[in-house]
PDB file of N, CA and C in Angstrom:
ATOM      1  N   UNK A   1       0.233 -32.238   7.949  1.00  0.00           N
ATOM      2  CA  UNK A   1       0.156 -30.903   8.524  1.00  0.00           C
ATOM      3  C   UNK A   1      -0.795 -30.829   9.723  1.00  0.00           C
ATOM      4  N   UNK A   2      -1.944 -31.557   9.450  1.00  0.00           N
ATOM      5  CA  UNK A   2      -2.374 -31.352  10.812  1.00  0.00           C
ATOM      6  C   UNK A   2      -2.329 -32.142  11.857  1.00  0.00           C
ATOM      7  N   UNK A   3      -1.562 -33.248  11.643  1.00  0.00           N
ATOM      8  CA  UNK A   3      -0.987 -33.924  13.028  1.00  0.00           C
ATOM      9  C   UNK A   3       0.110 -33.487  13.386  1.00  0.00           C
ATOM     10  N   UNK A   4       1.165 -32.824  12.756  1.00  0.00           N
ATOM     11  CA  UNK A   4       1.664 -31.501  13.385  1.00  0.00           C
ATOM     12  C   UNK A   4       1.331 -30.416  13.993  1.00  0.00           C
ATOM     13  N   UNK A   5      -0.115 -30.081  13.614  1.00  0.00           N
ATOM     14  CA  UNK A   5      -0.836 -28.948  14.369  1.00  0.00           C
ATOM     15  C   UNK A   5      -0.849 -29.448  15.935  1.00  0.00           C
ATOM     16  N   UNK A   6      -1.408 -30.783  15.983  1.00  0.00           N
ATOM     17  CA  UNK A   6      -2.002 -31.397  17.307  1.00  0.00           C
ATOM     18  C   UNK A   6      -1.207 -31.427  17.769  1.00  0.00           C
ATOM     19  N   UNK A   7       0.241 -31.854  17.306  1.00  0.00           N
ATOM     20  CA  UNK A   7       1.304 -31.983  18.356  1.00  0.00           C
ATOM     21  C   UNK A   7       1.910 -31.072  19.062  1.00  0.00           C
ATOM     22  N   UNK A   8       1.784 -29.976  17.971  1.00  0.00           N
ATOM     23  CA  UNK A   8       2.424 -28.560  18.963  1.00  0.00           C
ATOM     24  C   UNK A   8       1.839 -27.773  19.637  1.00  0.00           C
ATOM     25  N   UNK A   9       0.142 -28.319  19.535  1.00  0.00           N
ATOM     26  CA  UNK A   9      -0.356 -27.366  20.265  1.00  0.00           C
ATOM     27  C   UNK A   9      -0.999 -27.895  21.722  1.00  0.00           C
ATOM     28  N   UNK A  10      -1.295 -29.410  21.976  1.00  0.00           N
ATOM     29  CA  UNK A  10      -2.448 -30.460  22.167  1.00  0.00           C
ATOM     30  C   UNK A  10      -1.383 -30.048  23.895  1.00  0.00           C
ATOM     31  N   UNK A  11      -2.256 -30.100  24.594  1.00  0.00           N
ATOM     32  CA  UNK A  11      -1.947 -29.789  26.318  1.00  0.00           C
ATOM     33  C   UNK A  11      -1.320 -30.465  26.528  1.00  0.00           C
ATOM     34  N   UNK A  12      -1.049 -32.085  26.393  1.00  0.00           N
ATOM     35  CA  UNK A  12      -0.453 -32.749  26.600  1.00  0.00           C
ATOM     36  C   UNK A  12       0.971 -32.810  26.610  1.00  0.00           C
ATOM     37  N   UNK A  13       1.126 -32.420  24.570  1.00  0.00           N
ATOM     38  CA  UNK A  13       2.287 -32.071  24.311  1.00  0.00           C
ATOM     39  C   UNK A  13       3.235 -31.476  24.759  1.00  0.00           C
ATOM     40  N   UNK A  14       2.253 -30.327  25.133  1.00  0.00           N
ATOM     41  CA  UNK A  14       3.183 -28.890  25.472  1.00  0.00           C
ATOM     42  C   UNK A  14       3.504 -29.159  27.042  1.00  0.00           C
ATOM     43  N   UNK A  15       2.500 -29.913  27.739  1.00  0.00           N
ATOM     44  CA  UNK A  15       3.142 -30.190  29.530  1.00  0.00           C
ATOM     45  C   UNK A  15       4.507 -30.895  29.049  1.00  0.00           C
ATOM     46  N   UNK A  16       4.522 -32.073  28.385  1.00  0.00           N
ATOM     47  CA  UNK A  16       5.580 -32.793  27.954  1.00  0.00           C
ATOM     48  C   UNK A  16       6.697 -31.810  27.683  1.00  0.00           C
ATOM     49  N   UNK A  17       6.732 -31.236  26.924  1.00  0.00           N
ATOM     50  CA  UNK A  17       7.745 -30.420  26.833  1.00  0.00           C
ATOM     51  C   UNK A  17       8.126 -29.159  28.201  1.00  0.00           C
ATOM     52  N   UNK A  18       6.855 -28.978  28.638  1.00  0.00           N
ATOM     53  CA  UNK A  18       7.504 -28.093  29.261  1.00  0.00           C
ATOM     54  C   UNK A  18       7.977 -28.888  30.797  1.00  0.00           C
ATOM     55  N   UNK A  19       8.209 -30.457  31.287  1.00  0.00           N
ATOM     56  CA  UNK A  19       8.592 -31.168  31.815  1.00  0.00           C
ATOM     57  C   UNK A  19       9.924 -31.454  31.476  1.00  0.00           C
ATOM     58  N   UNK A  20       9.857 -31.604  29.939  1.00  0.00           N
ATOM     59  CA  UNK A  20      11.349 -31.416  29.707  1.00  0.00           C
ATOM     60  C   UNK A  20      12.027 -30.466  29.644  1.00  0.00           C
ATOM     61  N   UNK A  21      11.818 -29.035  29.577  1.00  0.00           N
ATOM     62  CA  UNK A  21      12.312 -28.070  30.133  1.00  0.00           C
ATOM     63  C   UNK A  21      12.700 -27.797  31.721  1.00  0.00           C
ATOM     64  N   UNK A  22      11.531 -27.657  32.211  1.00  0.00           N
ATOM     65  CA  UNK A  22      11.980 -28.022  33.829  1.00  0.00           C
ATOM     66  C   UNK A  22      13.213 -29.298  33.848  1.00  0.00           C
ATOM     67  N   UNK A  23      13.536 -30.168  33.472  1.00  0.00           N
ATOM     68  CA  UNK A  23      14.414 -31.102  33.345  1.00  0.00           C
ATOM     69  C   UNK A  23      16.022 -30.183  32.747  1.00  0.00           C
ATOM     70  N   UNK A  24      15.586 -29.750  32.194  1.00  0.00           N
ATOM     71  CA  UNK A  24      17.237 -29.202  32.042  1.00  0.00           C
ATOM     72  C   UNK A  24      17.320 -28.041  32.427  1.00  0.00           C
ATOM     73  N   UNK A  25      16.439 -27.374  32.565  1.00  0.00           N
ATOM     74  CA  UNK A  25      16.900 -25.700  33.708  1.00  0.00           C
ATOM     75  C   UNK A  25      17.082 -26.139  34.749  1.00  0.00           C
ATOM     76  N   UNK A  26      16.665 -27.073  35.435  1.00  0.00           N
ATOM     77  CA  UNK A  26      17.397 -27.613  36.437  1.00  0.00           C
ATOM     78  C   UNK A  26      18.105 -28.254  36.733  1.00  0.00           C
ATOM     79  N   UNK A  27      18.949 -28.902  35.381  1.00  0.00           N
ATOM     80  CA  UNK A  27      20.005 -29.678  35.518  1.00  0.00           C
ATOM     81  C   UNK A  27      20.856 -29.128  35.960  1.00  0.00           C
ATOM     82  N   UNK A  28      22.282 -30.133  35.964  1.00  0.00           N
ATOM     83  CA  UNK A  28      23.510 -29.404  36.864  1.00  0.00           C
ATOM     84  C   UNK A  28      23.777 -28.472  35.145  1.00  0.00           C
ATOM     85  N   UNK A  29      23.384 -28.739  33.954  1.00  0.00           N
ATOM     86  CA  UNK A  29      24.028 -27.517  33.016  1.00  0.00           C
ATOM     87  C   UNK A  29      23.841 -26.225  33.241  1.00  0.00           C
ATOM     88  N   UNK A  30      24.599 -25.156  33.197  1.00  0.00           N
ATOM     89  CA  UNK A  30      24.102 -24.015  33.689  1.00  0.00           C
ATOM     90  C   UNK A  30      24.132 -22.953  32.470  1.00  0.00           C
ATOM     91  N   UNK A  31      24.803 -22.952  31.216  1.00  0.00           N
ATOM     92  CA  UNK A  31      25.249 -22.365  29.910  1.00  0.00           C
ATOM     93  C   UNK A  31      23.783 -22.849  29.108  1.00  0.00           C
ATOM     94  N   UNK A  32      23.480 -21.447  27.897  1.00  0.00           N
ATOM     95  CA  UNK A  32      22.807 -22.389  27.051  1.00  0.00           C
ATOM     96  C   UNK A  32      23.282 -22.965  26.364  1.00  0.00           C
ATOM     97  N   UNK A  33      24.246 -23.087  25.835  1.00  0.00           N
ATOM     98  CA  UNK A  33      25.135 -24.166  25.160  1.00  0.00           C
ATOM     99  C   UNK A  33      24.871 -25.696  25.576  1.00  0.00           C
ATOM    100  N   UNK A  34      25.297 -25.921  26.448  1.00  0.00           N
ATOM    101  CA  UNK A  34      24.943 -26.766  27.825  1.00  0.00           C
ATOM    102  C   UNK A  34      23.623 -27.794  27.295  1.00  0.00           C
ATOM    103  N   UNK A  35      23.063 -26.220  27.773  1.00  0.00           N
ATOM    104  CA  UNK A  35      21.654 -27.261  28.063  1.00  0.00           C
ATOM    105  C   UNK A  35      20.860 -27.186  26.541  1.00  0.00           C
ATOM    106  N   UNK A  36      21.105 -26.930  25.931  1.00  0.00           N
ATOM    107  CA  UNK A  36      20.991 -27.195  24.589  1.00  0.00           C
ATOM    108  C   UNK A  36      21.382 -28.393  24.085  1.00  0.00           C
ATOM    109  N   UNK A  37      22.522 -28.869  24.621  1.00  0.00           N
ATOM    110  CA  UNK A  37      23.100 -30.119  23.852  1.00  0.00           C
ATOM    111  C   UNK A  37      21.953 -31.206  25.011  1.00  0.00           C
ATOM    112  N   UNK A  38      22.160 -30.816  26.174  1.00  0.00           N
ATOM    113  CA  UNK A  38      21.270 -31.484  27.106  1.00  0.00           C
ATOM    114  C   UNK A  38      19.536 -31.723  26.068  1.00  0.00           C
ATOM    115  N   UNK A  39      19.364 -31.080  26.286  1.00  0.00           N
ATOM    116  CA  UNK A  39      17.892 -30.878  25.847  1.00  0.00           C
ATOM    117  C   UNK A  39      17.896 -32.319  24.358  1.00  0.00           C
ATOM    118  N   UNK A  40      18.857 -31.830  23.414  1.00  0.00           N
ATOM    119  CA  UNK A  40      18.242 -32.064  21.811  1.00  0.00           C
ATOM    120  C   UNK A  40      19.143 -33.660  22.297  1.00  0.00           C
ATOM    121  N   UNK A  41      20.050 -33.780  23.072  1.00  0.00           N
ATOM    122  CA  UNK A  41      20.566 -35.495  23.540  1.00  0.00           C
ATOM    123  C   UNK A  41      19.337 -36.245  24.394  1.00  0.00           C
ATOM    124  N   UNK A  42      18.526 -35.649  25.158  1.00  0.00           N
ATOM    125  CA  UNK A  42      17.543 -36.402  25.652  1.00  0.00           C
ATOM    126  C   UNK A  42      16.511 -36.440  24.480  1.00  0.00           C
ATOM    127  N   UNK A  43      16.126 -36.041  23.535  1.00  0.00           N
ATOM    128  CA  UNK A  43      15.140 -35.696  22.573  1.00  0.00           C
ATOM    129  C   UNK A  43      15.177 -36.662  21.445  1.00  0.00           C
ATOM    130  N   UNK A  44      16.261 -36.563  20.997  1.00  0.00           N
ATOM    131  CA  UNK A  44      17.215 -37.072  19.724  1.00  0.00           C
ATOM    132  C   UNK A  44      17.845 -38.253  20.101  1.00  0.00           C
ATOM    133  N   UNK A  45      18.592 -38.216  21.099  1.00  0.00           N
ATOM    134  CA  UNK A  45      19.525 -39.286  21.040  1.00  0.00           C
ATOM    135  C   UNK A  45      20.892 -39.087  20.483  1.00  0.00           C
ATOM    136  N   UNK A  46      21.282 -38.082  20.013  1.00  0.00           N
ATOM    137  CA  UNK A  46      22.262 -37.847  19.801  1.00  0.00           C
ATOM    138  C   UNK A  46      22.854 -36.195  20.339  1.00  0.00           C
ATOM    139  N   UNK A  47      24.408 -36.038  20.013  1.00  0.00           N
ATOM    140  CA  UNK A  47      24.671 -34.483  19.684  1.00  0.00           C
ATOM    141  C   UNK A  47      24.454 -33.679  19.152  1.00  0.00           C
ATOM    142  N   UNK A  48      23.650 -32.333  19.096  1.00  0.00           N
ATOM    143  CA  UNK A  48      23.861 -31.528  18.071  1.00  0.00           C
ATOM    144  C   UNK A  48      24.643 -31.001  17.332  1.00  0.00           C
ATOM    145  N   UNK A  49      24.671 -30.861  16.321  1.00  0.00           N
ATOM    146  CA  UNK A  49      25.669 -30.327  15.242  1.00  0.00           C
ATOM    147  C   UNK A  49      25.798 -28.723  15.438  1.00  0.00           C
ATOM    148  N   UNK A  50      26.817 -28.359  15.216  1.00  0.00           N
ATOM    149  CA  UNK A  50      27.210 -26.667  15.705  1.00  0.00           C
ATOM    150  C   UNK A  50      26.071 -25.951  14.350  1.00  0.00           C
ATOM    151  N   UNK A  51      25.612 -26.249  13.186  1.00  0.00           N
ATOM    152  CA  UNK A  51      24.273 -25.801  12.854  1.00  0.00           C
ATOM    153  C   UNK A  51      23.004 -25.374  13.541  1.00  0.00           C
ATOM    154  N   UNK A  52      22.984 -27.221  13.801  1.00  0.00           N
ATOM    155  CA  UNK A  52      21.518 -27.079  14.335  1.00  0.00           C
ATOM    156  C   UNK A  52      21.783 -26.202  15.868  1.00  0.00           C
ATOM    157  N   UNK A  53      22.631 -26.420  16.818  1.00  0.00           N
ATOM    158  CA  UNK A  53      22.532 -25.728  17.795  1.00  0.00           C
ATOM    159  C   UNK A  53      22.939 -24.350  17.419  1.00  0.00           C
ATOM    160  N   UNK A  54      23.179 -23.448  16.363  1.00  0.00           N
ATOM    161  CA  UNK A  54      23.027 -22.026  16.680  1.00  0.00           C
ATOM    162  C   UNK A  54      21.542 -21.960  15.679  1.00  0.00           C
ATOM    163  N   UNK A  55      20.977 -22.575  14.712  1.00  0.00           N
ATOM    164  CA  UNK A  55      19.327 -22.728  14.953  1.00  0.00           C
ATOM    165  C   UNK A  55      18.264 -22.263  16.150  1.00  0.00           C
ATOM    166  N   UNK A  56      19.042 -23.411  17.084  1.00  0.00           N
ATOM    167  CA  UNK A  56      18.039 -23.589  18.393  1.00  0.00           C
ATOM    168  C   UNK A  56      18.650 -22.426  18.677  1.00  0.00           C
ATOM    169  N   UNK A  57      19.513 -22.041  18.911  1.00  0.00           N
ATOM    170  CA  UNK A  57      19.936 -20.188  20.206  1.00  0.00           C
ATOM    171  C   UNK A  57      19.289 -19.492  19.068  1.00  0.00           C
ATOM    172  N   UNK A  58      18.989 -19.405  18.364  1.00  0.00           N
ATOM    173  CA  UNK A  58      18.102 -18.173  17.385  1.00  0.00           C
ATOM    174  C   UNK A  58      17.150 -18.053  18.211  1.00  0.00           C
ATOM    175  N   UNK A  59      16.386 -19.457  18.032  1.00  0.00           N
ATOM    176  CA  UNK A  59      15.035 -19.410  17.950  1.00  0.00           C
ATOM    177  C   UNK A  59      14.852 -19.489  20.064  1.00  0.00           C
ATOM    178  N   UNK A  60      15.682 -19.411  20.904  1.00  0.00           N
ATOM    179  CA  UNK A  60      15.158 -19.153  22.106  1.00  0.00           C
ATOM    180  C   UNK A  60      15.613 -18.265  22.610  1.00  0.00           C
ATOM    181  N   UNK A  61      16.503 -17.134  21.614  1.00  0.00           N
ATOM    182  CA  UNK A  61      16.681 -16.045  22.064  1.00  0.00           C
ATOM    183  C   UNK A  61      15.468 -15.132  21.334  1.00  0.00           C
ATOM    184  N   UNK A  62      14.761 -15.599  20.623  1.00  0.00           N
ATOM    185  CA  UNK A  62      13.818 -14.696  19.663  1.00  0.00           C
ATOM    186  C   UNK A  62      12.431 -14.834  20.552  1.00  0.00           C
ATOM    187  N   UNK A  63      11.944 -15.991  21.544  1.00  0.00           N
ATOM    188  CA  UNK A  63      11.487 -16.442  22.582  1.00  0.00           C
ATOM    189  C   UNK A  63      11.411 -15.649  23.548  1.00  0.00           C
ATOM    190  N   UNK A  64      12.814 -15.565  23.860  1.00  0.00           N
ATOM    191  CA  UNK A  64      13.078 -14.932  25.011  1.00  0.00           C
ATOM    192  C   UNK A  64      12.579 -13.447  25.217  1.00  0.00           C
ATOM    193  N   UNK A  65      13.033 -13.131  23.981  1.00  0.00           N
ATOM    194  CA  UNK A  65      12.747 -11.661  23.865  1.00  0.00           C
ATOM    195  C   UNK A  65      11.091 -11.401  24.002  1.00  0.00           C
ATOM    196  N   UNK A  66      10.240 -12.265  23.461  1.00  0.00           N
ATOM    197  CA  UNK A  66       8.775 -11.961  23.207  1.00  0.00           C
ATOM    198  C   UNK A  66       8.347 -12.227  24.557  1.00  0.00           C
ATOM    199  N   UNK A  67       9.056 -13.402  24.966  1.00  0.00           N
ATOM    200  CA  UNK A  67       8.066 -13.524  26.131  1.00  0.00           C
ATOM    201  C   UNK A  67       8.469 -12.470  27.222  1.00  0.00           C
ATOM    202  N   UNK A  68       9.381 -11.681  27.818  1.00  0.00           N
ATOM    203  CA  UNK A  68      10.255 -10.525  28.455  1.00  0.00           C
ATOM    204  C   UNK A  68       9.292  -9.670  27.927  1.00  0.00           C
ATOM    205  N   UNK A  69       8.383  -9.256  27.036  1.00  0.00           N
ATOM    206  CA  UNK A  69       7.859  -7.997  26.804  1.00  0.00           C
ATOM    207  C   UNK A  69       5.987  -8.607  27.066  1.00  0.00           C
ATOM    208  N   UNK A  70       6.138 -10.082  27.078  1.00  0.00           N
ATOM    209  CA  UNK A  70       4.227 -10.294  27.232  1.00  0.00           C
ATOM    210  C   UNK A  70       4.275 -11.586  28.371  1.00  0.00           C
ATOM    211  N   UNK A  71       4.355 -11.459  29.671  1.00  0.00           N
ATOM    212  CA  UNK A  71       4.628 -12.010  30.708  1.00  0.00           C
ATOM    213  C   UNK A  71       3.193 -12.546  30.869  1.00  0.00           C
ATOM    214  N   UNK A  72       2.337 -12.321  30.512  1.00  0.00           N
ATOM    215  CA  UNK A  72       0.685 -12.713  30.517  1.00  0.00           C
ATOM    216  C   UNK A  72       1.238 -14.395  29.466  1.00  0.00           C
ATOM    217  N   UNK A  73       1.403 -14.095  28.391  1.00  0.00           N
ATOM    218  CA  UNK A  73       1.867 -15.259  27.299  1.00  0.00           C
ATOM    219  C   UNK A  73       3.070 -16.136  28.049  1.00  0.00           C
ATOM    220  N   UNK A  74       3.819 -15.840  28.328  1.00  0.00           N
ATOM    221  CA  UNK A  74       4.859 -16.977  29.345  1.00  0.00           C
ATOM    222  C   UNK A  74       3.649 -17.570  30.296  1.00  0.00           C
ATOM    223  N   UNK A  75       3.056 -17.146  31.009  1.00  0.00           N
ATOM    224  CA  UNK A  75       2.447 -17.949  32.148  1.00  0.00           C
ATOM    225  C   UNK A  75       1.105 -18.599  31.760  1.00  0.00           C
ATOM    226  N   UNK A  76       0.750 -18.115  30.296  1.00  0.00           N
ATOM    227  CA  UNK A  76      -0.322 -18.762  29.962  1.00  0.00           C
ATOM    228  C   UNK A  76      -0.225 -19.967  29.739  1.00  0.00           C
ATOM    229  N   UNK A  77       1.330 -19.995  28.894  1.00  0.00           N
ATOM    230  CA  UNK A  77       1.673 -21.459  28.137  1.00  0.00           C
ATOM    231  C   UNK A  77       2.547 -22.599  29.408  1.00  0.00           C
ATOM    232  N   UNK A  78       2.920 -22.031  30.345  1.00  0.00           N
ATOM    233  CA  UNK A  78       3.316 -23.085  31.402  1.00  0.00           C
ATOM    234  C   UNK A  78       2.238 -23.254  32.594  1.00  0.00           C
ATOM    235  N   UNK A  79       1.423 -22.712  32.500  1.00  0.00           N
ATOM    236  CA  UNK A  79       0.208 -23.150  32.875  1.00  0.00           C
ATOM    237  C   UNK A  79      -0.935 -24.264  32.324  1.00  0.00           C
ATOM    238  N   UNK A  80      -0.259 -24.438  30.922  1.00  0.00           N
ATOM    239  CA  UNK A  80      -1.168 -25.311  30.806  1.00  0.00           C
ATOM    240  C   UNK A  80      -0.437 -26.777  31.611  1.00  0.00           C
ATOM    241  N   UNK A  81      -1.693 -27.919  31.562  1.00  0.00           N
ATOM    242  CA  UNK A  81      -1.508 -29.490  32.021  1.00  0.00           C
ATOM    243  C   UNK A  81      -1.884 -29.091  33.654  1.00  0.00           C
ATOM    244  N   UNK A  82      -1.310 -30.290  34.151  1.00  0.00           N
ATOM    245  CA  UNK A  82      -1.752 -30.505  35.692  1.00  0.00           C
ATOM    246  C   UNK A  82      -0.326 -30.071  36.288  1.00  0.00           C
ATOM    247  N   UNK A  83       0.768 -30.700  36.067  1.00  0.00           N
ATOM    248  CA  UNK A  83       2.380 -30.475  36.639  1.00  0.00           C
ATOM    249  C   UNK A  83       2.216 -28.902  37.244  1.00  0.00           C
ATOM    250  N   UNK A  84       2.612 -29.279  38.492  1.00  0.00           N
ATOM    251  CA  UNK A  84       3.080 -28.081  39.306  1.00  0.00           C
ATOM    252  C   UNK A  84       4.241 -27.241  38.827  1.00  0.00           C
ATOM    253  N   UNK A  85       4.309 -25.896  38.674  1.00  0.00           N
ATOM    254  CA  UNK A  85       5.002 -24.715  38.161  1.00  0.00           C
ATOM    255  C   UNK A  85       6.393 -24.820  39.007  1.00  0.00           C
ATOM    256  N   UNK A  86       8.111 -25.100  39.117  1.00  0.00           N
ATOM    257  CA  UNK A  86       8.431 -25.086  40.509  1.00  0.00           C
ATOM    258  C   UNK A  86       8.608 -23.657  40.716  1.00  0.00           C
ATOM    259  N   UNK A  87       9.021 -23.587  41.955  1.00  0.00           N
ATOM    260  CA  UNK A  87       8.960 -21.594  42.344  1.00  0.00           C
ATOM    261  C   UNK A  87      10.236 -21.321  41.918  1.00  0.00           C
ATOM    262  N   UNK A  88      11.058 -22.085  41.615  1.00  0.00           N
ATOM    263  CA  UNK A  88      12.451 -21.375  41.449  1.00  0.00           C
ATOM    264  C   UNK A  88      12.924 -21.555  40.216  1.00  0.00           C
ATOM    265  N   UNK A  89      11.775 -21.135  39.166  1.00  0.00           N
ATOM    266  CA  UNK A  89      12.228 -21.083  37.813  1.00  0.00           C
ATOM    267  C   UNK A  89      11.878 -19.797  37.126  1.00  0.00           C
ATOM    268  N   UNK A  90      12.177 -18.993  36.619  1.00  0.00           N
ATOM    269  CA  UNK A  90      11.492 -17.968  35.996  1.00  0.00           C
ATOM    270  C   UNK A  90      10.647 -18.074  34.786  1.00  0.00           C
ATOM    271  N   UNK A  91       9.503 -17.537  35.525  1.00  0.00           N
ATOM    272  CA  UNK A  91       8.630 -17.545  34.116  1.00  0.00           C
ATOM    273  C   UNK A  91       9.044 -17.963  32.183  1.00  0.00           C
ATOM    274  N   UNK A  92       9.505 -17.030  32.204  1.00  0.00           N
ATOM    275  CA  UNK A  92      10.182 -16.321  31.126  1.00  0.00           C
ATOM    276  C   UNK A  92      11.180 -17.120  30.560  1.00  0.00           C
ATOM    277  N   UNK A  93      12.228 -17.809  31.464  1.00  0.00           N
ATOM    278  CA  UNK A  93      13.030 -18.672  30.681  1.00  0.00           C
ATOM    279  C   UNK A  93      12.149 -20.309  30.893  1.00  0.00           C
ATOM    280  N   UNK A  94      11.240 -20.584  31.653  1.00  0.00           N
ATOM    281  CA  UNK A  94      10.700 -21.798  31.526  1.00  0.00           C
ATOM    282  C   UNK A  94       9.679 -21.805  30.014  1.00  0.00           C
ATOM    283  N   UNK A  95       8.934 -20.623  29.698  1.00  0.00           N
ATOM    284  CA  UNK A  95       8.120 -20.160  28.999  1.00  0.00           C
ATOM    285  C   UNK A  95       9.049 -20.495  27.309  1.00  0.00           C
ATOM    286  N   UNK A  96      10.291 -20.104  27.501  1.00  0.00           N
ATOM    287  CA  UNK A  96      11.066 -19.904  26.027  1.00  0.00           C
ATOM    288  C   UNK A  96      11.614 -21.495  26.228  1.00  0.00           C
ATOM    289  N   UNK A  97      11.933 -22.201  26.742  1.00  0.00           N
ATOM    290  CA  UNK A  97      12.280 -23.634  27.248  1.00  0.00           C
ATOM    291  C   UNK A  97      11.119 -24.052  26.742  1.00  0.00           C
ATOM    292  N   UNK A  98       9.938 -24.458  27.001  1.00  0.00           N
ATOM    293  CA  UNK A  98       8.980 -25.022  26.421  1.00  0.00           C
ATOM    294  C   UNK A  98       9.022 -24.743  24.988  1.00  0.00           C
ATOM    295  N   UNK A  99       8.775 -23.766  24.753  1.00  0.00           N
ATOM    296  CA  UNK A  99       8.501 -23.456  22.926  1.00  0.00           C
ATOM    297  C   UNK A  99       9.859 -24.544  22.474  1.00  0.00           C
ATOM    298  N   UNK A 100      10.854 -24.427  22.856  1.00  0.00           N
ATOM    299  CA  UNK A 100      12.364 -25.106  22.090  1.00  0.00           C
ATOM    300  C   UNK A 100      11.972 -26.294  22.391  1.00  0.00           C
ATOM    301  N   UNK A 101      11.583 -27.046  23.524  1.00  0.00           N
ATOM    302  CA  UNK A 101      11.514 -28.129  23.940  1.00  0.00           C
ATOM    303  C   UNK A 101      10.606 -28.793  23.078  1.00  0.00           C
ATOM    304  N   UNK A 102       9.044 -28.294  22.623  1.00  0.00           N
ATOM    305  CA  UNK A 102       8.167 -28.461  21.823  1.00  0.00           C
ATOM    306  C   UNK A 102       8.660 -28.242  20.159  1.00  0.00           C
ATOM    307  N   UNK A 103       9.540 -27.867  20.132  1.00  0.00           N
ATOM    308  CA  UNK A 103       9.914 -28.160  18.693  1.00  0.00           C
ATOM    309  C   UNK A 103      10.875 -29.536  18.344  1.00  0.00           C
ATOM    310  N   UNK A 104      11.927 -29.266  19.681  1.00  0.00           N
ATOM    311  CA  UNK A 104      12.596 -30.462  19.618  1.00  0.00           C
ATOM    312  C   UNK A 104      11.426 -32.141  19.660  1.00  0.00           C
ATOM    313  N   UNK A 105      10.809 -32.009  20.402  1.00  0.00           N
ATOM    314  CA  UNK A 105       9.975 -32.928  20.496  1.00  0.00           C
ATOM    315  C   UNK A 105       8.504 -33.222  19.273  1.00  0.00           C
ATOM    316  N   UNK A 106       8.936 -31.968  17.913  1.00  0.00           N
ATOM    317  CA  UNK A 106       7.828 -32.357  16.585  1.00  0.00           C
ATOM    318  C   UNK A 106       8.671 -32.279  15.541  1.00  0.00           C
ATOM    319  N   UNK A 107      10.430 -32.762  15.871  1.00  0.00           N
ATOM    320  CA  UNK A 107      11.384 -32.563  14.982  1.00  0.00           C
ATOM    321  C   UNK A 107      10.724 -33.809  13.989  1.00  0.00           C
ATOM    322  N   UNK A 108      10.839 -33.989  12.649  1.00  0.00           N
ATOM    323  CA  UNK A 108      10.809 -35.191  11.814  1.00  0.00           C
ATOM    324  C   UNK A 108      11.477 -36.628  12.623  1.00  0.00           C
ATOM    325  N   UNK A 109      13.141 -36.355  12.973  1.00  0.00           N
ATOM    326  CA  UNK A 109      14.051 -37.211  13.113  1.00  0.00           C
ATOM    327  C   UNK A 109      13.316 -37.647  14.877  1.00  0.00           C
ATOM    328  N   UNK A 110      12.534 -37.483  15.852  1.00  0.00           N
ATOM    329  CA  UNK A 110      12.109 -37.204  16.611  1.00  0.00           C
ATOM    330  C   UNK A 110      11.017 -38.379  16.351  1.00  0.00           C
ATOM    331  N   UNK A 111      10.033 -37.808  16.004  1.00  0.00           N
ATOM    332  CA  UNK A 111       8.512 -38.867  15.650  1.00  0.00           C
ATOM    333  C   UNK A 111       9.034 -40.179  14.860  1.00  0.00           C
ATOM    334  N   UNK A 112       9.798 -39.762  13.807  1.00  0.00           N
ATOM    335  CA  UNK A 112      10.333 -41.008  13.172  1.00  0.00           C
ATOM    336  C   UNK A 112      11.277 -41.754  13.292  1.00  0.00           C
ATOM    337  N   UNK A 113      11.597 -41.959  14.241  1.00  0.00           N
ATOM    338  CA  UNK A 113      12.899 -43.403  14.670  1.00  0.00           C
ATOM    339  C   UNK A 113      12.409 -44.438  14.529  1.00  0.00           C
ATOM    340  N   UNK A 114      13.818 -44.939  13.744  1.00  0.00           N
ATOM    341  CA  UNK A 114      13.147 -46.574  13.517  1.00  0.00           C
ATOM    342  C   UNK A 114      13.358 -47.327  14.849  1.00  0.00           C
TER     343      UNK A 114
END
């Protein structure tokens, strides 16, 4: 439990993820569907299962929504690390991209590959 704490919270982590976010909002995917499968195939290594990907749209539309009402909290959390912010991303969906990205990246199947 608490090397799970470190991982989801530790600056590092979270630039990491939110690098891999910038990585697929700017891919050529433009759907979250898309970039969902994008995201958990660079992460995983594999496809998501039509489960786990309406999981993940729960949980970055539930994101989405929080961060759209506390715009102080989106820019706090892609502010952290050194990586430059790019200008042509919105707060708000880079902000809910990180949180997903940071889960995908403290999944079990994730840390533990043989």
């Amino acid at each position: 439990p608490t090397a799970a704490l470190a991982l989801l919270n530790d600056v590092q982590f979270v630039e990491a993820a939110r690098s891999l976010a910038t990585r697929v909002l700017t891919s050529e995917q433009t759907t979250d569907h898309d970039r969902l499968q994008l995201a958990f195939r660079l992460v995983v290594g594999r496809e998501a299962t039509a489960h786990e990907l309406q999981r993940l749209q729960l949980g970055l539309a539930e994101d989405r929504a929080d961060f759209a009402t506390d715009d102080a909290a989106a820019k706090a959390l892609i502010s952290q690390g050194e990586l430059a912010i790019p200008a042509n991303v919105d707060p708000v969906e880079l902000a809910s991209w990180t949180v997903l990205a940071n889960t995908l990246l403290n999944l079990d199947e994730t840390l533990t590959k043989p």
